[in-house]
PDB file of N, CA and C in Angstrom:
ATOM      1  N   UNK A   1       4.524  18.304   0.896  1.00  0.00           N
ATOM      2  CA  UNK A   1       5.844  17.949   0.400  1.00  0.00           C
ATOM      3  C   UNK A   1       6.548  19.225  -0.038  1.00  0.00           C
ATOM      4  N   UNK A   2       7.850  19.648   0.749  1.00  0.00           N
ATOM      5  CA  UNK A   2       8.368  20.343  -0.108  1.00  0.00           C
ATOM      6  C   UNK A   2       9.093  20.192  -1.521  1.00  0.00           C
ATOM      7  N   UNK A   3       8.542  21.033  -2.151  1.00  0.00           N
ATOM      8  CA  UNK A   3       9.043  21.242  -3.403  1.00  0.00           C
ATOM      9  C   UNK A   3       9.869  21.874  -4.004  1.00  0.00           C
ATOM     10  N   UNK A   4      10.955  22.826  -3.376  1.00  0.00           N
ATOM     11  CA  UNK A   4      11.336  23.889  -3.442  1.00  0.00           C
ATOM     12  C   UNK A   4      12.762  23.732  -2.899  1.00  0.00           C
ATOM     13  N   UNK A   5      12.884  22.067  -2.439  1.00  0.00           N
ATOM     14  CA  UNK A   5      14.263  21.835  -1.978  1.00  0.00           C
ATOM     15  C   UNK A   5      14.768  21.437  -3.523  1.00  0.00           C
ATOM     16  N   UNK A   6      16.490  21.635  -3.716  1.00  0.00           N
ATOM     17  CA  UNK A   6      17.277  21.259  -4.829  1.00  0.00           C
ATOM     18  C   UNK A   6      17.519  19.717  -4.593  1.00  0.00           C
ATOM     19  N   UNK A   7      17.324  19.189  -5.947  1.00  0.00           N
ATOM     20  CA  UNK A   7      17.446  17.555  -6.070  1.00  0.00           C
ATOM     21  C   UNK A   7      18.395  17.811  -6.808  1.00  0.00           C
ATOM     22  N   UNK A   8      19.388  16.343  -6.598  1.00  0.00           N
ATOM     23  CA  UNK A   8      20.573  16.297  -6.770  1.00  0.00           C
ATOM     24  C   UNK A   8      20.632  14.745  -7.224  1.00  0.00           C
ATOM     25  N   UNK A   9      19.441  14.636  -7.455  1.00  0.00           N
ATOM     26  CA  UNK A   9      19.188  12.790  -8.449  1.00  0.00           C
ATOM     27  C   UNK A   9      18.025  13.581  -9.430  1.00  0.00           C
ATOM     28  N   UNK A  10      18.271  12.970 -10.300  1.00  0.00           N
ATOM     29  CA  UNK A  10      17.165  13.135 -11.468  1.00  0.00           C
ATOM     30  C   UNK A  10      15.896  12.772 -11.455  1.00  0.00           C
ATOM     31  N   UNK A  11      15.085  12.947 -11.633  1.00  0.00           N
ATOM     32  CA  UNK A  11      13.808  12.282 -11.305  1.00  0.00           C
ATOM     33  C   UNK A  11      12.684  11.716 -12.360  1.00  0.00           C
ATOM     34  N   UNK A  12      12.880  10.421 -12.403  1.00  0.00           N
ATOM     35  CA  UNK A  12      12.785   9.383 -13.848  1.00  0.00           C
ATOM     36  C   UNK A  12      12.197   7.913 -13.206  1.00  0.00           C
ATOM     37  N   UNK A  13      11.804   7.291 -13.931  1.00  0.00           N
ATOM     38  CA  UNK A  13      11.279   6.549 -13.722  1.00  0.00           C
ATOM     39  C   UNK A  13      12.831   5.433 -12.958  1.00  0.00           C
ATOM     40  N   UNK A  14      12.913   4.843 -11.998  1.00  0.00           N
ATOM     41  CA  UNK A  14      13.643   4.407 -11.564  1.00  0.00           C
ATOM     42  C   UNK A  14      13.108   2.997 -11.023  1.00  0.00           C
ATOM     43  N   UNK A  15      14.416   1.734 -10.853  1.00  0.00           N
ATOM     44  CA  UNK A  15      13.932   0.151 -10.337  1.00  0.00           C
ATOM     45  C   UNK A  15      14.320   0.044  -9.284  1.00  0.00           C
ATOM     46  N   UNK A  16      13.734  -0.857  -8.630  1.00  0.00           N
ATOM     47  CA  UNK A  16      13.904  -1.068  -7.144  1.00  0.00           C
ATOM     48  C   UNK A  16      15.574  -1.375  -6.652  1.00  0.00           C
ATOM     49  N   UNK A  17      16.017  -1.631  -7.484  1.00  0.00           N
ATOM     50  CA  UNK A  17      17.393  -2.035  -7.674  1.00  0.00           C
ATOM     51  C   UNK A  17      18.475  -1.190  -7.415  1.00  0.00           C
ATOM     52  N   UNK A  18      18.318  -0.132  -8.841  1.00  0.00           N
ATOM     53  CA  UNK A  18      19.081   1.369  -8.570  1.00  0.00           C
ATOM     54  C   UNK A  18      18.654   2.197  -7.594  1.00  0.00           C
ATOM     55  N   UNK A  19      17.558   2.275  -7.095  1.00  0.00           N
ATOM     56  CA  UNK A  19      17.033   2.772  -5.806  1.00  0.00           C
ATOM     57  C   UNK A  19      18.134   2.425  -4.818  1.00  0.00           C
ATOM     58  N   UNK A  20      17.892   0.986  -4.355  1.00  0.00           N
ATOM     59  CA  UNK A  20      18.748   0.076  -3.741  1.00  0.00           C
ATOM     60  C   UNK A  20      19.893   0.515  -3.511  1.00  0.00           C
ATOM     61  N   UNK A  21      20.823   0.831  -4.883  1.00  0.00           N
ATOM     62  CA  UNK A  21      22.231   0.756  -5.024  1.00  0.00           C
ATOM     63  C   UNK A  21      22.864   2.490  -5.027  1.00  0.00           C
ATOM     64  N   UNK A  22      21.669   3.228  -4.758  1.00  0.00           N
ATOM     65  CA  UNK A  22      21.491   4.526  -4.524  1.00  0.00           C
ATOM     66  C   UNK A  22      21.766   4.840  -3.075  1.00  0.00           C
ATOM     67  N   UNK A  23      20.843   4.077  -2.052  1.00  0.00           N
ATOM     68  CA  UNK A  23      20.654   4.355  -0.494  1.00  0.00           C
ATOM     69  C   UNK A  23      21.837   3.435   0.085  1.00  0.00           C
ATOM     70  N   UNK A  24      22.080   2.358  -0.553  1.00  0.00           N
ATOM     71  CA  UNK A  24      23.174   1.269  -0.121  1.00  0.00           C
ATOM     72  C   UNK A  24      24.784   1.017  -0.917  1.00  0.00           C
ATOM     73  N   UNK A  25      25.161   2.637  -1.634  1.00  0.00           N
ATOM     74  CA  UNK A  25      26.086   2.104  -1.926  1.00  0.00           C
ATOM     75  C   UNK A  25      27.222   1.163  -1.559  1.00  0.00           C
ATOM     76  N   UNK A  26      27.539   1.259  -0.477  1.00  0.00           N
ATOM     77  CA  UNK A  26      28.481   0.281   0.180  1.00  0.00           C
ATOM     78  C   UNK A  26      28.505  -1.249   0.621  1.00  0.00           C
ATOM     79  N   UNK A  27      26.749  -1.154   0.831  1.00  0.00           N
ATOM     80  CA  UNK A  27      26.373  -2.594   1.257  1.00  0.00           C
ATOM     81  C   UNK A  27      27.522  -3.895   0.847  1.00  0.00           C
ATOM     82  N   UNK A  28      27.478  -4.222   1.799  1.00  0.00           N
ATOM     83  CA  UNK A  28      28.389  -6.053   1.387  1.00  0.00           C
ATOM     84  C   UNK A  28      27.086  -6.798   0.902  1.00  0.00           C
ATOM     85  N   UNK A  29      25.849  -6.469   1.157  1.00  0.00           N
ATOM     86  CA  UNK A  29      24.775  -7.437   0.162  1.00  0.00           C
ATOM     87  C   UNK A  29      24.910  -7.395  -1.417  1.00  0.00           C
ATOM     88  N   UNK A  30      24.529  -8.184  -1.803  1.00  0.00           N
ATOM     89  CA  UNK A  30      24.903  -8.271  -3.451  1.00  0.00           C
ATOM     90  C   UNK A  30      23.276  -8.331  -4.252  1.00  0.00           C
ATOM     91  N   UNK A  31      22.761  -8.232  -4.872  1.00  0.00           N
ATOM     92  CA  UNK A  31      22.017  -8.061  -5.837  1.00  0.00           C
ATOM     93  C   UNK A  31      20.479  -7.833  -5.099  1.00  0.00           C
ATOM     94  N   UNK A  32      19.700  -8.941  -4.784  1.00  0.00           N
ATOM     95  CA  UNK A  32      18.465  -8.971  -4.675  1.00  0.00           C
ATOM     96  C   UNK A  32      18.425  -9.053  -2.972  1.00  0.00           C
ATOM     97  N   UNK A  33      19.548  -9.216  -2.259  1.00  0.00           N
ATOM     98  CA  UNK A  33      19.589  -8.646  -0.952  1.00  0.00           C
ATOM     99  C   UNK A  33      19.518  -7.487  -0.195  1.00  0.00           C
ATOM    100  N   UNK A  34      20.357  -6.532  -0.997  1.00  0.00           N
ATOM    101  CA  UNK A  34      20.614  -4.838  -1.199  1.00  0.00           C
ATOM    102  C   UNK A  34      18.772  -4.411  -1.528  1.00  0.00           C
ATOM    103  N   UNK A  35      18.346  -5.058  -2.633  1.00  0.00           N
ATOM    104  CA  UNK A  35      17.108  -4.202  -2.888  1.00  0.00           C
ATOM    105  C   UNK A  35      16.057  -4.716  -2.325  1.00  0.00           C
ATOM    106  N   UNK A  36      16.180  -6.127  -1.335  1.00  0.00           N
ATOM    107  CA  UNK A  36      14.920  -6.619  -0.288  1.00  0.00           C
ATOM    108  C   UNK A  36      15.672  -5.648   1.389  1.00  0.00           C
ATOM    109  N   UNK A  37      16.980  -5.271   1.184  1.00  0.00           N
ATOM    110  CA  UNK A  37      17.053  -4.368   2.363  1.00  0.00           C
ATOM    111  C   UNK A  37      16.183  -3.060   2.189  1.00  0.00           C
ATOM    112  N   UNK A  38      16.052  -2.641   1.148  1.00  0.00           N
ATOM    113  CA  UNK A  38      16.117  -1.239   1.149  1.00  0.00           C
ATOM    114  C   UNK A  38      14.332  -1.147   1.231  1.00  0.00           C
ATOM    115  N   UNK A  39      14.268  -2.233   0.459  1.00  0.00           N
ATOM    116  CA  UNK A  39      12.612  -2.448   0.516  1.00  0.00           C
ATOM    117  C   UNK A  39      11.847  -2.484   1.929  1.00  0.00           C
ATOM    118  N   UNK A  40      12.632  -2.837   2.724  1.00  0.00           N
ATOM    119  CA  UNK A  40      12.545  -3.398   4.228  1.00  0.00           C
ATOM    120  C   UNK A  40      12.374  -1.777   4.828  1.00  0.00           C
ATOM    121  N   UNK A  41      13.221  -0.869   4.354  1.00  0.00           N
ATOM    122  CA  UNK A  41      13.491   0.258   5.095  1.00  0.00           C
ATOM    123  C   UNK A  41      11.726   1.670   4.468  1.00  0.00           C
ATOM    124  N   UNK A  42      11.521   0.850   3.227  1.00  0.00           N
ATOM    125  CA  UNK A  42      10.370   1.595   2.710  1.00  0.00           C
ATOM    126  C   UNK A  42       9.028   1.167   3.331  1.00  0.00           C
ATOM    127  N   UNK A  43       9.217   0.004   3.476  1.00  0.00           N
ATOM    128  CA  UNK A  43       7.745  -0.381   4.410  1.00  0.00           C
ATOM    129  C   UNK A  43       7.535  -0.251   5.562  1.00  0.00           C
ATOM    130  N   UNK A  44       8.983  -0.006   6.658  1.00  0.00           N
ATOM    131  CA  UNK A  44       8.927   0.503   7.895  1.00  0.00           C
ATOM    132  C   UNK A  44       8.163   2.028   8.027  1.00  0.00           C
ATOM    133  N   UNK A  45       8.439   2.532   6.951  1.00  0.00           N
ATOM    134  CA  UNK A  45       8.168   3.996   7.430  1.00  0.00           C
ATOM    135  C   UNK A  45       6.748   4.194   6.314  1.00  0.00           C
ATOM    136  N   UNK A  46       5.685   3.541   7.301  1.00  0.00           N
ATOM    137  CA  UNK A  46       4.352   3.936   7.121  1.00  0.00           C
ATOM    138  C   UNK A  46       3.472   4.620   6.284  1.00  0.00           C
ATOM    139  N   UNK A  47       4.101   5.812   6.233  1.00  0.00           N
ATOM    140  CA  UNK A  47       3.896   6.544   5.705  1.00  0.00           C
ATOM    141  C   UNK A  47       4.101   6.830   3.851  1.00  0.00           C
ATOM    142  N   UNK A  48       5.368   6.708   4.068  1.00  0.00           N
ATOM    143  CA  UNK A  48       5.716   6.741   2.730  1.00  0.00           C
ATOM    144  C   UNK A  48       4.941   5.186   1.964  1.00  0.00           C
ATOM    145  N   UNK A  49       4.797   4.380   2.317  1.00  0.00           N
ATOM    146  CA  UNK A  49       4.233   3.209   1.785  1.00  0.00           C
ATOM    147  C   UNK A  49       2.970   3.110   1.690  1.00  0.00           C
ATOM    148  N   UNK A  50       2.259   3.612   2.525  1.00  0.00           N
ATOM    149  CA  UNK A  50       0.846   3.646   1.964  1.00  0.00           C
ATOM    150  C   UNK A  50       0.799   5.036   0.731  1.00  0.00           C
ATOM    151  N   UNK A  51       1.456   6.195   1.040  1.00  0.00           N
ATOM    152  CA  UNK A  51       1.566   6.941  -0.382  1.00  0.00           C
ATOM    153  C   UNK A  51       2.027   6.078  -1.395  1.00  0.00           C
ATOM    154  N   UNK A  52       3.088   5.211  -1.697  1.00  0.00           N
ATOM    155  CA  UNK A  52       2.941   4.649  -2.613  1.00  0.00           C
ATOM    156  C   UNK A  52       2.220   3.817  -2.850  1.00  0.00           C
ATOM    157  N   UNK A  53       1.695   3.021  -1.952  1.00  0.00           N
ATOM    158  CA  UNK A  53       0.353   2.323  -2.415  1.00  0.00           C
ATOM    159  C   UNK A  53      -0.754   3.386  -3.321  1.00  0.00           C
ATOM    160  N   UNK A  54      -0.851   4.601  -2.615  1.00  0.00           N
ATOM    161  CA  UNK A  54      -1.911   5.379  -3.043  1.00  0.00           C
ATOM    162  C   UNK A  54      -1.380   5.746  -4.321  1.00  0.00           C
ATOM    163  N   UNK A  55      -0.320   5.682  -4.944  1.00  0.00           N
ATOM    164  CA  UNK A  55      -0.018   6.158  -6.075  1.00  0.00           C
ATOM    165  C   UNK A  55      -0.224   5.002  -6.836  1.00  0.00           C
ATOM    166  N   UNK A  56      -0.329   4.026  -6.586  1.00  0.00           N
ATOM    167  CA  UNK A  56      -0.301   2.250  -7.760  1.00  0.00           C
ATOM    168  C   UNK A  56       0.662   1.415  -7.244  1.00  0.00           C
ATOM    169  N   UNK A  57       1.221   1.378  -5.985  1.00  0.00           N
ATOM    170  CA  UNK A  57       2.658   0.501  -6.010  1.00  0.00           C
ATOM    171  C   UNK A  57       2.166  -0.643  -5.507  1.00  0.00           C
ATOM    172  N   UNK A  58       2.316  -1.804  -6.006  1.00  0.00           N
ATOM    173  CA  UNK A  58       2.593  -3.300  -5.819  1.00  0.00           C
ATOM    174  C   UNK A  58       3.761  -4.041  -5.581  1.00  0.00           C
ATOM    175  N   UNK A  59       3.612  -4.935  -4.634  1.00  0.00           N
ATOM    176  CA  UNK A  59       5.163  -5.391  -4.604  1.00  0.00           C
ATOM    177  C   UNK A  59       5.783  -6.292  -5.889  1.00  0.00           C
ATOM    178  N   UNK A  60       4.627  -6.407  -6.888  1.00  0.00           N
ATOM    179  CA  UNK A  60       4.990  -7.107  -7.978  1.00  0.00           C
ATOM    180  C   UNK A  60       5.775  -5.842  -8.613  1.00  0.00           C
ATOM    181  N   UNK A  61       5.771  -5.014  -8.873  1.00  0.00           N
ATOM    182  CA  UNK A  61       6.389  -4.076  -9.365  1.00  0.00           C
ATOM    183  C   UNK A  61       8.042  -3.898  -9.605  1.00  0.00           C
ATOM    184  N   UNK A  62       8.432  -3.468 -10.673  1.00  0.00           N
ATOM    185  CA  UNK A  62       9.309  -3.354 -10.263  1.00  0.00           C
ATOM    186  C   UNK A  62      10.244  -2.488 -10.253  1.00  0.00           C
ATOM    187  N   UNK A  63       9.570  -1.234 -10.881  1.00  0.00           N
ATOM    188  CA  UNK A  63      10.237   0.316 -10.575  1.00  0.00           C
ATOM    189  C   UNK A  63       9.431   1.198  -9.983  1.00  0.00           C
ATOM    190  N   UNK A  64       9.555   2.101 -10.064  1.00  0.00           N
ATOM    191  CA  UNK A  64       8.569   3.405  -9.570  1.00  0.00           C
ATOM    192  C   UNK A  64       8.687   4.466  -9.989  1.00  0.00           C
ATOM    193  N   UNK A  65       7.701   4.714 -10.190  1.00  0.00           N
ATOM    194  CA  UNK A  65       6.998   6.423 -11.453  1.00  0.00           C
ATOM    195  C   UNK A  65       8.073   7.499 -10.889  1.00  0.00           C
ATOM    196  N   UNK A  66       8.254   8.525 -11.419  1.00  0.00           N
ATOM    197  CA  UNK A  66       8.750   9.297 -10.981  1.00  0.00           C
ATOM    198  C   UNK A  66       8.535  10.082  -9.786  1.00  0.00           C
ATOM    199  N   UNK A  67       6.773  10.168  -9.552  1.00  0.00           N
ATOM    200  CA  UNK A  67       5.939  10.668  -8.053  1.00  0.00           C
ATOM    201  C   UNK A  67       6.571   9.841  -7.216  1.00  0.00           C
ATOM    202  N   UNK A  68       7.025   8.631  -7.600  1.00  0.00           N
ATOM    203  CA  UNK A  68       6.915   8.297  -6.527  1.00  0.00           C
ATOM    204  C   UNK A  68       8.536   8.134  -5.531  1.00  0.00           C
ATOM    205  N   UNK A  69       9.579   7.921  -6.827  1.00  0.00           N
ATOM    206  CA  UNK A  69      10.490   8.305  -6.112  1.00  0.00           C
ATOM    207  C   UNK A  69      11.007   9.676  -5.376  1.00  0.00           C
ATOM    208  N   UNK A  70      10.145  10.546  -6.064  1.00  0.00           N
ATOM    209  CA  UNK A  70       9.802  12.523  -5.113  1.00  0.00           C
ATOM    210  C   UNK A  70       9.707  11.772  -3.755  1.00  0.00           C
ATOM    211  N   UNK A  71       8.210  11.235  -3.648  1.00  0.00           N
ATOM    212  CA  UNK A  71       7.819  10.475  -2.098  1.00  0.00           C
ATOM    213  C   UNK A  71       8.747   9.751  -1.296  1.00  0.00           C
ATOM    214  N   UNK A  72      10.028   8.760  -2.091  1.00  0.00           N
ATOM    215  CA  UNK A  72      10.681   8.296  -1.413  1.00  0.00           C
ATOM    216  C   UNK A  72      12.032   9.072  -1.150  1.00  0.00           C
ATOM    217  N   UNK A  73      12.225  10.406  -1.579  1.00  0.00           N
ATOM    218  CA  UNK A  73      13.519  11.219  -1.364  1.00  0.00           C
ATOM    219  C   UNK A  73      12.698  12.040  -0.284  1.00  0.00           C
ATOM    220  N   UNK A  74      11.555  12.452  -0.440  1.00  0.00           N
ATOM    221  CA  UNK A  74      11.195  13.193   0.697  1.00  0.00           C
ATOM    222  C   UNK A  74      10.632  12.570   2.072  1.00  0.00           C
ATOM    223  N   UNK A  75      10.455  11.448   1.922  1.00  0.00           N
ATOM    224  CA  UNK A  75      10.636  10.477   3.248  1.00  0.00           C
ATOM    225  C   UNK A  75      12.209  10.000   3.685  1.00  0.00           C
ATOM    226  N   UNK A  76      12.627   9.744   2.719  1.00  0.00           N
ATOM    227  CA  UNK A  76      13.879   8.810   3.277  1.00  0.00           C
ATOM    228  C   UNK A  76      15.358   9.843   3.334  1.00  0.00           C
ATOM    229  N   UNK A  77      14.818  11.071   2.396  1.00  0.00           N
ATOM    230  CA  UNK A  77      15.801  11.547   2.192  1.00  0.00           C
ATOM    231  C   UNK A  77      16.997  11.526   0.987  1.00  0.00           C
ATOM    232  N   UNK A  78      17.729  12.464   0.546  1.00  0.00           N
ATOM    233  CA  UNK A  78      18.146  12.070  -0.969  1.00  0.00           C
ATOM    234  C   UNK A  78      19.230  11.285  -0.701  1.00  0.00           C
ATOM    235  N   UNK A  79      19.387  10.083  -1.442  1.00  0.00           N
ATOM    236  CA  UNK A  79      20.524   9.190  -1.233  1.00  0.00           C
ATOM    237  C   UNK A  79      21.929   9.285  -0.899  1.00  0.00           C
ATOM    238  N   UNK A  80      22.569   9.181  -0.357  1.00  0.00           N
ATOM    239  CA  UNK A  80      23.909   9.009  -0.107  1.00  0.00           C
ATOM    240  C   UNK A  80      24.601   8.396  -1.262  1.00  0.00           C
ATOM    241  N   UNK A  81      24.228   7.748  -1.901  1.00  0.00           N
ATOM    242  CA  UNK A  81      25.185   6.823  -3.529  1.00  0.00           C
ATOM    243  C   UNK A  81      24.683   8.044  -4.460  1.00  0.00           C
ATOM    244  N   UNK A  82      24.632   9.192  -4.021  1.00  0.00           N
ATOM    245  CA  UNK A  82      23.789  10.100  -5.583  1.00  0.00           C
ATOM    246  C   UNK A  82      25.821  10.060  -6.319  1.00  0.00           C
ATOM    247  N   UNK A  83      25.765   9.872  -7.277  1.00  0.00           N
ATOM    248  CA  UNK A  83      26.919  10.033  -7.984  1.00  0.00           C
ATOM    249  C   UNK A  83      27.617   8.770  -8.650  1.00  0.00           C
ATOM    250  N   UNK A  84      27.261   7.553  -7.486  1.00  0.00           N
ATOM    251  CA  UNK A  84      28.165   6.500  -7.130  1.00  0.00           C
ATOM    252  C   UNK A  84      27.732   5.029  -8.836  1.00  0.00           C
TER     253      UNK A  84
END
């Protein structure tokens, strides 16, 4: 993982939600649609999901450690809603 790139989101314990409303600012989905999309887009990519498995993630869950949103900016990339 690089480490050495500049983050431009804070890195805190964060919910599946603001995650959500982070990668989807624009979405026309509204609440628990927006964050079962985005969820949709974390389990496609293999990779990053079994790292969070390997870190503790359950789908009962309902935020994620700070490791682990590192894992999901450096898979998915840093959000497009950073500001919003």
């Amino acid at each position: 993982m690089n480490v050495t790139k500049q983050h431009f989101v804070e890195r805190r314990v964060m919910s599946k939600q603001e995650l959500a409303h982070l990668y989807c600012p624009h979405s026309r989905s509204k609440g628990h649609a927006t964050r079962d999309e985005f969820m949709d887009w974390v389990k496609r990519c293999t990779p990053l999901y079994v790292k969070l498995q390997e870190l503790g993630y359950k789908p009962s869950l309902h935020s994620f450690t700070p490791k682990m949103v590192d894992y999901i900016f450096y898979y998915l990339g840093e959000p497009d809603g950073v500001g919003v």
